[in-house]
Protein backbone atom coordinates (compact mmCIF):
# COMPACT_ATOMS: atom_id res chain seq x y z
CA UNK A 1 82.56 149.94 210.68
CA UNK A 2 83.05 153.65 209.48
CA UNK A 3 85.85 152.90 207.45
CA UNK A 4 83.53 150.22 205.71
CA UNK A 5 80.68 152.50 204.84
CA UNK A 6 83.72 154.90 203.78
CA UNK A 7 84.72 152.26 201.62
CA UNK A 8 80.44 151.67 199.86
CA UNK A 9 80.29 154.93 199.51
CA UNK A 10 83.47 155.67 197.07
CA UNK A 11 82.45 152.64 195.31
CA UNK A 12 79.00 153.64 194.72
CA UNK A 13 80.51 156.80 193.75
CA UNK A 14 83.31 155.80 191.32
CA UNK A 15 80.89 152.74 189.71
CA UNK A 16 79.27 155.47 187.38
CA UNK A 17 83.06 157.01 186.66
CA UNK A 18 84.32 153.86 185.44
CA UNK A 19 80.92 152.61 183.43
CA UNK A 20 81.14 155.93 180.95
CA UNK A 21 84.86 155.01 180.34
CA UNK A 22 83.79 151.96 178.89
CA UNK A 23 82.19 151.53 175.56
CA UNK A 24 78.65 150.20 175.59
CA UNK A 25 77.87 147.21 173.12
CA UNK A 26 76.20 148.09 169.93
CA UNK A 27 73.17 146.88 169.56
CA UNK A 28 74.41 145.65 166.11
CA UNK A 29 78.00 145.22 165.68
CA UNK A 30 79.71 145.75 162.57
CA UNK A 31 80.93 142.13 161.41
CA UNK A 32 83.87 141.09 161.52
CA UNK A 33 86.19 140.85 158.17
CA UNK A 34 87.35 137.22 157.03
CA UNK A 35 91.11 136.69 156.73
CA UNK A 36 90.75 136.96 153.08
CA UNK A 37 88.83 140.26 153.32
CA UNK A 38 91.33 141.50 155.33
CA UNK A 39 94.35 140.63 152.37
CA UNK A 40 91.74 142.32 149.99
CA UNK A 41 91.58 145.58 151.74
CA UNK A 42 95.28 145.82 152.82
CA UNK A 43 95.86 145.39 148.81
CA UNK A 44 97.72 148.43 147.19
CA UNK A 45 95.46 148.09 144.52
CA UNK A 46 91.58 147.06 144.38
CA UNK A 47 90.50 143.92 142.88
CA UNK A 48 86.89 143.40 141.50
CA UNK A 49 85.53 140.87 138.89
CA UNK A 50 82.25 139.32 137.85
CA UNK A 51 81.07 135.74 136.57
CA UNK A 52 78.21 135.58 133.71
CA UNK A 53 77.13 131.87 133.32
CA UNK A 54 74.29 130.02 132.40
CA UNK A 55 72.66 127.72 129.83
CA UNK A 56 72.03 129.20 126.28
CA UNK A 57 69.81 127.39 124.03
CA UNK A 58 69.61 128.08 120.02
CA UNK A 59 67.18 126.82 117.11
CA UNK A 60 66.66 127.50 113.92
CA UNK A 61 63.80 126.53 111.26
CA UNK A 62 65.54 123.96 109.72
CA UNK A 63 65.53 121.73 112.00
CA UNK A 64 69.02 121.91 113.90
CA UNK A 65 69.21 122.98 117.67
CA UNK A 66 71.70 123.30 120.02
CA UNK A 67 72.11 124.13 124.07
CA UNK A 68 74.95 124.17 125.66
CA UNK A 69 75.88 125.19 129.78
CA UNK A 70 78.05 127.96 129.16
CA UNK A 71 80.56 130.74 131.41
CA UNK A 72 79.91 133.60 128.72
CA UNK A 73 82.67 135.88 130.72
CA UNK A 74 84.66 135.79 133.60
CA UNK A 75 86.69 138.83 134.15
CA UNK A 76 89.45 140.18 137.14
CA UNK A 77 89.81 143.87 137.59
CA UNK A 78 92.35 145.87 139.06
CA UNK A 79 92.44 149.21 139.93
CA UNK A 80 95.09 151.18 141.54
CA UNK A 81 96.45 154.82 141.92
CA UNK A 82 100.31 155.56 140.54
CA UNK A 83 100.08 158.82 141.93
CA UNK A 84 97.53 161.08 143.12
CA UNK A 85 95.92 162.05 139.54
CA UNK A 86 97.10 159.09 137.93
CA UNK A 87 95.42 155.72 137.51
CA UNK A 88 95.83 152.18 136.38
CA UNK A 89 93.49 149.32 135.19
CA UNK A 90 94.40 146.24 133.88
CA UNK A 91 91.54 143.94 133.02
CA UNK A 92 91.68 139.86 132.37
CA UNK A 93 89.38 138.30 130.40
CA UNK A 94 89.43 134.17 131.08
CA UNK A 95 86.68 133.17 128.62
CA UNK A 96 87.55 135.12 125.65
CA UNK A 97 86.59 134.59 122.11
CA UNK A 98 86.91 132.42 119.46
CA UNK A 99 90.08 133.83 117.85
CA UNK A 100 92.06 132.74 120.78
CA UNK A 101 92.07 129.31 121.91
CA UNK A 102 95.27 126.42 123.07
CA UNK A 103 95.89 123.86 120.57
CA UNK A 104 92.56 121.44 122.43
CA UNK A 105 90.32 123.74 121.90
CA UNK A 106 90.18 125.65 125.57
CA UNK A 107 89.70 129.26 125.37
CA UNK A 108 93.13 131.24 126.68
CA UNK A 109 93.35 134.63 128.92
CA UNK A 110 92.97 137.57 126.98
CA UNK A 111 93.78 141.11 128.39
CA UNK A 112 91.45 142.99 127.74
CA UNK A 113 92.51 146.69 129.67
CA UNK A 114 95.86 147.51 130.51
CA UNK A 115 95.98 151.43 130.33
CA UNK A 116 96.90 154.60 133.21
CA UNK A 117 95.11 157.70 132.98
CA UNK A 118 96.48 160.94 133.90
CA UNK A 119 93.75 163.20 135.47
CA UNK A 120 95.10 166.53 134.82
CA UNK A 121 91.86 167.77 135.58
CA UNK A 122 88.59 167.29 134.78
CA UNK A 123 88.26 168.82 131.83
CA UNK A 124 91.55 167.61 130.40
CA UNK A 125 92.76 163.94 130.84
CA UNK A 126 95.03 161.74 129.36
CA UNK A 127 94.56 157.75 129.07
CA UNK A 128 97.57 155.56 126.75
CA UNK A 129 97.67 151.61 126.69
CA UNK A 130 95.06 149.38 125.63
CA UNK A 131 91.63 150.79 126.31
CA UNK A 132 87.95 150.63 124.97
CA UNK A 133 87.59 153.09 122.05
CA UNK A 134 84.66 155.47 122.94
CA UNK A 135 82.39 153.97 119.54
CA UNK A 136 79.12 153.93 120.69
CA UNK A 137 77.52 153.99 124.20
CA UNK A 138 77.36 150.30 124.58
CA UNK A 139 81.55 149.83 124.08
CA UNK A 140 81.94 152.79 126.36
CA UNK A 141 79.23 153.52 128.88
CA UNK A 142 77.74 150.00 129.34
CA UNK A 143 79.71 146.90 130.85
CA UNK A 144 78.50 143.38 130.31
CA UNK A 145 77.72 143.75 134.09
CA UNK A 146 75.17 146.66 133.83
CA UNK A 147 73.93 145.79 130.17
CA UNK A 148 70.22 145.28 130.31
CA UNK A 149 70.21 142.53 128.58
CA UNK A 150 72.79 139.26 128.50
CA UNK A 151 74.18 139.89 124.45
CA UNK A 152 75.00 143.37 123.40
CA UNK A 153 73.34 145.08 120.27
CA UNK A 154 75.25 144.40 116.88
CA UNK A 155 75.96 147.74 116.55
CA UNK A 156 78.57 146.92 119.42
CA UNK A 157 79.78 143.57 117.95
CA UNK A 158 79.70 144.33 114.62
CA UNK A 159 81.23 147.90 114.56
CA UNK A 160 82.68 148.84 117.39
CA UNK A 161 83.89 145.92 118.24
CA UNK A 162 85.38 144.41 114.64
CA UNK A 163 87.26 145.53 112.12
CA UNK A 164 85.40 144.12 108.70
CA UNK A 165 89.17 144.69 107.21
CA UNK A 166 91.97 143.75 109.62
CA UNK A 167 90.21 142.14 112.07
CA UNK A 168 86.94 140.51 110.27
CA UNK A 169 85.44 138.54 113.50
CA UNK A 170 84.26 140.04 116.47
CA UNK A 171 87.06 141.03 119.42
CA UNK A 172 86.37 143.02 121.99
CA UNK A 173 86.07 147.08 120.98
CA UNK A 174 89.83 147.66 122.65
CA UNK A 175 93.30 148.90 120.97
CA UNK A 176 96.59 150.19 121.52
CA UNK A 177 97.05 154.24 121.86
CA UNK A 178 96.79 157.43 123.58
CA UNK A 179 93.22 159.22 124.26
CA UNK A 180 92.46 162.58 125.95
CA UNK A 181 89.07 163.10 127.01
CA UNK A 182 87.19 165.31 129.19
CA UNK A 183 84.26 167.07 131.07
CA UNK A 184 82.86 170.28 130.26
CA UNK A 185 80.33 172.86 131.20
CA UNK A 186 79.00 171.25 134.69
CA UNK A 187 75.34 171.48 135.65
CA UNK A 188 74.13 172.27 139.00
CA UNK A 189 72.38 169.52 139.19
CA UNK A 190 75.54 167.17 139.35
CA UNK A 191 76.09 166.34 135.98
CA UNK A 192 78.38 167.78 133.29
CA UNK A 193 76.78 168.98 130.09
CA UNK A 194 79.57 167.71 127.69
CA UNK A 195 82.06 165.57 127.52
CA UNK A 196 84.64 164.65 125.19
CA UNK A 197 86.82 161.92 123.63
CA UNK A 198 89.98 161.88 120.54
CA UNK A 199 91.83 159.14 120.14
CA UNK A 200 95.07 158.20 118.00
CA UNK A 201 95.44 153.74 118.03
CA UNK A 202 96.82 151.27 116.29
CA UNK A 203 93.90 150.16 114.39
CA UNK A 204 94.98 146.70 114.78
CA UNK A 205 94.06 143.37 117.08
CA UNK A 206 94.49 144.13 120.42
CA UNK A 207 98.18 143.29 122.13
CA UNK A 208 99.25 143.56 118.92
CA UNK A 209 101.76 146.33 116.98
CA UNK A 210 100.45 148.25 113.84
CA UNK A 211 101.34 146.00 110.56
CA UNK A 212 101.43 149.78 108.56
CA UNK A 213 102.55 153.31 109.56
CA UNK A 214 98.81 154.66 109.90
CA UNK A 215 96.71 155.10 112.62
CA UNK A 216 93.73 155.14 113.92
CA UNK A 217 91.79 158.62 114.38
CA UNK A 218 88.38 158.09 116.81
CA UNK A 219 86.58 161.34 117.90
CA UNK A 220 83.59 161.30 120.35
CA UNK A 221 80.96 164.06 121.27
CA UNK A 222 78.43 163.33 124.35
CA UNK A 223 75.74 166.01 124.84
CA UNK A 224 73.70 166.16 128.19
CA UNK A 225 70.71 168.20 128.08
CA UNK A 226 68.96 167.51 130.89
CA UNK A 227 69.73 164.62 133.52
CA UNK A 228 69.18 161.06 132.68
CA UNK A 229 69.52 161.65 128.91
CA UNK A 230 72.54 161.62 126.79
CA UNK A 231 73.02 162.04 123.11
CA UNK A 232 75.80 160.84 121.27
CA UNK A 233 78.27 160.50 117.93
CA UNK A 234 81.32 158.82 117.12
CA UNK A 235 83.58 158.58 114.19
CA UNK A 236 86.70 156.68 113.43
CA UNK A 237 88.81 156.91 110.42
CA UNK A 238 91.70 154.10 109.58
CA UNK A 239 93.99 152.90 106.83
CA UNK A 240 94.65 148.82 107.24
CA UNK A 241 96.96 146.36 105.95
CA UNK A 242 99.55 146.81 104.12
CA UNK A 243 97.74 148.53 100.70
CA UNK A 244 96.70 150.74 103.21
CA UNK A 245 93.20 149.92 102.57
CA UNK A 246 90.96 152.38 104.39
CA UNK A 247 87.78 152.25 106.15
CA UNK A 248 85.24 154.74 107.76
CA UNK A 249 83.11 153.99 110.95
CA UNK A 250 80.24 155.92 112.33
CA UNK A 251 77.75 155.07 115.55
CA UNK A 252 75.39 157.77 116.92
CA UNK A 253 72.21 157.28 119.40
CA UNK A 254 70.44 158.55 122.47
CA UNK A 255 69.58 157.63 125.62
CA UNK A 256 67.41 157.92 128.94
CA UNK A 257 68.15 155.97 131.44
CA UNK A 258 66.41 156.85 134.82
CA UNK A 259 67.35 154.10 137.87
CA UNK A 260 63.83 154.36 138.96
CA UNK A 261 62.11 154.02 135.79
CA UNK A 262 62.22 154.79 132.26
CA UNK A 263 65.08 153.06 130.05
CA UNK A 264 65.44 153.93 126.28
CA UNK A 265 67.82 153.62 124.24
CA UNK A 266 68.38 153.87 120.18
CA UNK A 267 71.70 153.83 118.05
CA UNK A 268 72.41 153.58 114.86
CA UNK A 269 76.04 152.90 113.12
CA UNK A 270 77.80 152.49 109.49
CA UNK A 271 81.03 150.88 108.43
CA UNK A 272 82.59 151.33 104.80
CA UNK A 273 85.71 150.96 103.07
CA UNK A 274 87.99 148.84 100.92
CA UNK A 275 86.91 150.65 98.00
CA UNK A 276 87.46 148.53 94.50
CA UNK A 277 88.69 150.60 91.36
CA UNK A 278 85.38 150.18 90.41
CA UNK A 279 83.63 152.29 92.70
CA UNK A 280 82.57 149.79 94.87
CA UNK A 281 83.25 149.20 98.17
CA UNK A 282 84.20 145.17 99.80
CA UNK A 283 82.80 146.66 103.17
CA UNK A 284 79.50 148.29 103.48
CA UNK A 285 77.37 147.23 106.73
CA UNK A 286 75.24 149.20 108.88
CA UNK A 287 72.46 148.81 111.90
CA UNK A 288 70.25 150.09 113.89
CA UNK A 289 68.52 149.36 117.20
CA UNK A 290 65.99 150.73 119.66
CA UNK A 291 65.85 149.20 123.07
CA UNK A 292 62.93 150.23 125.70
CA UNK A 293 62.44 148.62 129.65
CA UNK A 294 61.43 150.22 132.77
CA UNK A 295 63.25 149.39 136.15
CA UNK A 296 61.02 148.41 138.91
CA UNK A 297 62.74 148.02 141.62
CA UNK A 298 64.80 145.04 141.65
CA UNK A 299 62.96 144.31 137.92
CA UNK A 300 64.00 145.43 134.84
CA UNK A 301 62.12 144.50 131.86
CA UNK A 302 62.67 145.07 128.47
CA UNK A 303 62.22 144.79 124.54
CA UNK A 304 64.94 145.41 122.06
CA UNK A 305 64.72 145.92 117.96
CA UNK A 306 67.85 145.38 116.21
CA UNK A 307 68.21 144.98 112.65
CA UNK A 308 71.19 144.70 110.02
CA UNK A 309 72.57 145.11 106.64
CA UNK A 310 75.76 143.51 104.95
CA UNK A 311 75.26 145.27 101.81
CA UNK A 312 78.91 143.72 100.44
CA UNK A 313 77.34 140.48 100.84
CA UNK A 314 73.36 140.44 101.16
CA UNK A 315 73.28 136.23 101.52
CA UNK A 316 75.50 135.99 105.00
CA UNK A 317 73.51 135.66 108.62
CA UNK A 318 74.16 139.40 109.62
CA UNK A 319 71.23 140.22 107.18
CA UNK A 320 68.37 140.38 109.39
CA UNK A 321 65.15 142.22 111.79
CA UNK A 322 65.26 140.40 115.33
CA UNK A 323 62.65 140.87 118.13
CA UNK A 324 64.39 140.53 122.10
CA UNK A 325 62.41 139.95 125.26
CA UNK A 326 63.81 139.93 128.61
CA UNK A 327 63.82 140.27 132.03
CA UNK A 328 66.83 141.34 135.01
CA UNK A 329 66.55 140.49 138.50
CA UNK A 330 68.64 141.92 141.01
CA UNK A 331 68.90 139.57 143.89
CA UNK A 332 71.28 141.43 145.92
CA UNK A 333 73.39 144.16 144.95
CA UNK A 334 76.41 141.67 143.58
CA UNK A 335 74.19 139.02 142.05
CA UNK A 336 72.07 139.06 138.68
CA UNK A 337 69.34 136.84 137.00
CA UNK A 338 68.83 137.77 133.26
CA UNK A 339 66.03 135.60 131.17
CA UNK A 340 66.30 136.50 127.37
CA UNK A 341 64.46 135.14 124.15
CA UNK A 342 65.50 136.70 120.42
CA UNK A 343 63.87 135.70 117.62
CA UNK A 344 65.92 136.32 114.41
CA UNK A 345 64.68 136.60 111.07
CA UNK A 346 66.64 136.51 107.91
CA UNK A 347 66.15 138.68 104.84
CA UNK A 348 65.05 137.23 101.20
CA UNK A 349 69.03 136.79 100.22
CA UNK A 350 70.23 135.34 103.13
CA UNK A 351 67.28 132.85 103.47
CA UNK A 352 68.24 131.16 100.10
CA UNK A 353 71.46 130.63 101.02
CA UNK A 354 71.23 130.05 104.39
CA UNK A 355 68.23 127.11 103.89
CA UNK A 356 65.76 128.72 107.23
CA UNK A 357 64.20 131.47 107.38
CA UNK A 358 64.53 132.52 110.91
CA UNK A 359 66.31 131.32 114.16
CA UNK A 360 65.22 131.56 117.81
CA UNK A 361 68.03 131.86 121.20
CA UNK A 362 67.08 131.62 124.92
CA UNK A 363 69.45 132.66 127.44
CA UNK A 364 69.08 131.92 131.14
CA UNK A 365 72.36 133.48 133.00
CA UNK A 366 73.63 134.75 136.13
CA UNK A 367 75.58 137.23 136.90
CA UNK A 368 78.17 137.07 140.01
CA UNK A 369 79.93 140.06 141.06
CA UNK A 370 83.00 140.32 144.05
């Protein structure tokens, strides 16, 4: 009988002991990765990507419309580290544009980033393959995935992202070359004051080698005054072809963007060259926007002004004002709903020729991140 009480009496003893050795249960366990989660993370590099599709709708005056279910983009990313301070991204692009396509008419993978970065430090780096070109903030700072809107500005499209001589439709602001870029004079509040890009490129498609012995000279000046607002100039100088034609590109703007409120945004850009022996020039475009919204919350509405000028050829479609209305909504923090409504209206010359007067566009997309 003693020896039994003996025997209670360490185990009431010891029962504590053993229960703070062992882990309680959270009240809310972390869930559990899938198997493919698992690959992901265990991946020497990290892979990301988005999906923007949805149904775009067009009319114009003269009676023609079209609509049309459409994947607008669908990119892969992946980033990994070479080495401590250096970086690499390569970027795939599966519904690319029109210059592109197999012999039926599908639209082929285009790369669109394939460049390392050498982060000497932060005032000083180094970037060489095919990367964006720092034109403007919408080709630099803004990714279809954060744009406030579902088609950029045709500042972008039109300048940054096409060369009117060896490259006359739109592609996708990218070329071959070497940049250094940095950060200067930090503020305490987080931010650095300015920052800094020069680049040397091909001038040429992208993937593709230089058809002359010039290059391409882009330099880019961002200015931070105060937090939330940036102001901004770039200019790029090029000789094309083989005459060695040469052309002169020039985007500068502002812009405010607080997360938790006020969003505005203005630019405006110039492209000229191919000058004839008679003083005039076979390209001579430029454009302007203002865009204005206000997040709230998950909302983020917003107007956008864009007009522009082909003053080579004052009858062709990019002669115009047109008026944008939209609205984002962020479902969850990897999926977008965008609702947007242009309406386009063509100048005096371009009217005649073109047979409307204006032309209206709805989009209706989603965005799906990963």
């Amino acid at each position: 009988m003693k020896k039994t009480l003996a025997f209670l009496l360490g185990l009431a003893i010891a029962t504590p002991m053993f229960a703070s050795e062992v882990a309680e249960p959270e009240a809310n366990p972390a869930p559990q990765q899938t198997k493919v989660e698992d690959i992901i993370a265990k991946l020497p590099v990290k892979v990301s990507g988005y999906l923007q599709t949805g149904l775009n709708w067009n009319k114009n005056d003269g009676g023609r419309s079209s609509s049309s279910f459409e994947a607008k983009r669908l990119r892969l990313i992946m980033d990994g580290k070479v080495t401590s301070n250096i970086t690499f991204r390569l970027q795939i692009e599966a519904f690319n544009n029109t210059e592109s396509k197999a012999i039926n008419g599908q639209r082929n993978l285009q790369v669109m980033d394939a460049f390392a970065t050498w982060k000497i430090k932060p005032s000083f780096q180094v970037r060489a393959g095919q990367f964006y070109t720092p034109m403007g903030f919408e080709n630099y700072d803004i990714s279809p995935a954060t744009l406030e809107t579902v088609n950029f500005s045709d500042i972008c499209y039109n300048i940054a992202c096409r060369n009117a001589i060896n490259q006359p439709k739109v592609d996708y602001g990218r070329d071959l070359g070497v940049m250094v870029m940095g950060d200067l004079l930090p503020h305490e509040d987080g931010f650095n004051q300015l920052s800094y890009n020069v680049a040397l490129t091909n001038g040429a498609p992208q993937m593709t080698n230089d058809d002359n012995a010039s290059k391409d000279l882009i330099g880019a000046l961002t200015y931070r005054p105060i937090k939330h607002l940036m102001i901004k100039a770039a200019y790029n100088w090029g000789e094309y072809g083989p005459a060695y034609e040469t052309m002169n590109r020039f985007i500068a703007g502002a812009w405010y963007n607080n997360p938790t409120g006020l969003d505005l945004r203005a630019e405006f850009g110039m492209l000229k060259g191919a000058k004839e022996s008679d003083g005039v020039y076979g390209v001579d475009e430029m454009g302007a926007y203002v865009l204005a919204g206000y997040h709230i919350g998950k909302w983020l509405p917003v107007v956008r002004w864009d007009m522009y000028k082909d003053n080579a050829d004052k009858t062709t479609k990019s002669n115009y004002n047109n008026i944008l209305a939209g609205v984002s909504y962020e479902v969850c923090k990897n999926f977008k709903l965008q609702a947007n409504y242009s309406h386009k209206m063509y100048t005096s010359d371009a009217k005649k020729k073109l047979g409307y007067d204006f032309s209206d566009q709805i989009f209706l997309m989603g965005i799906f991140k990963f």
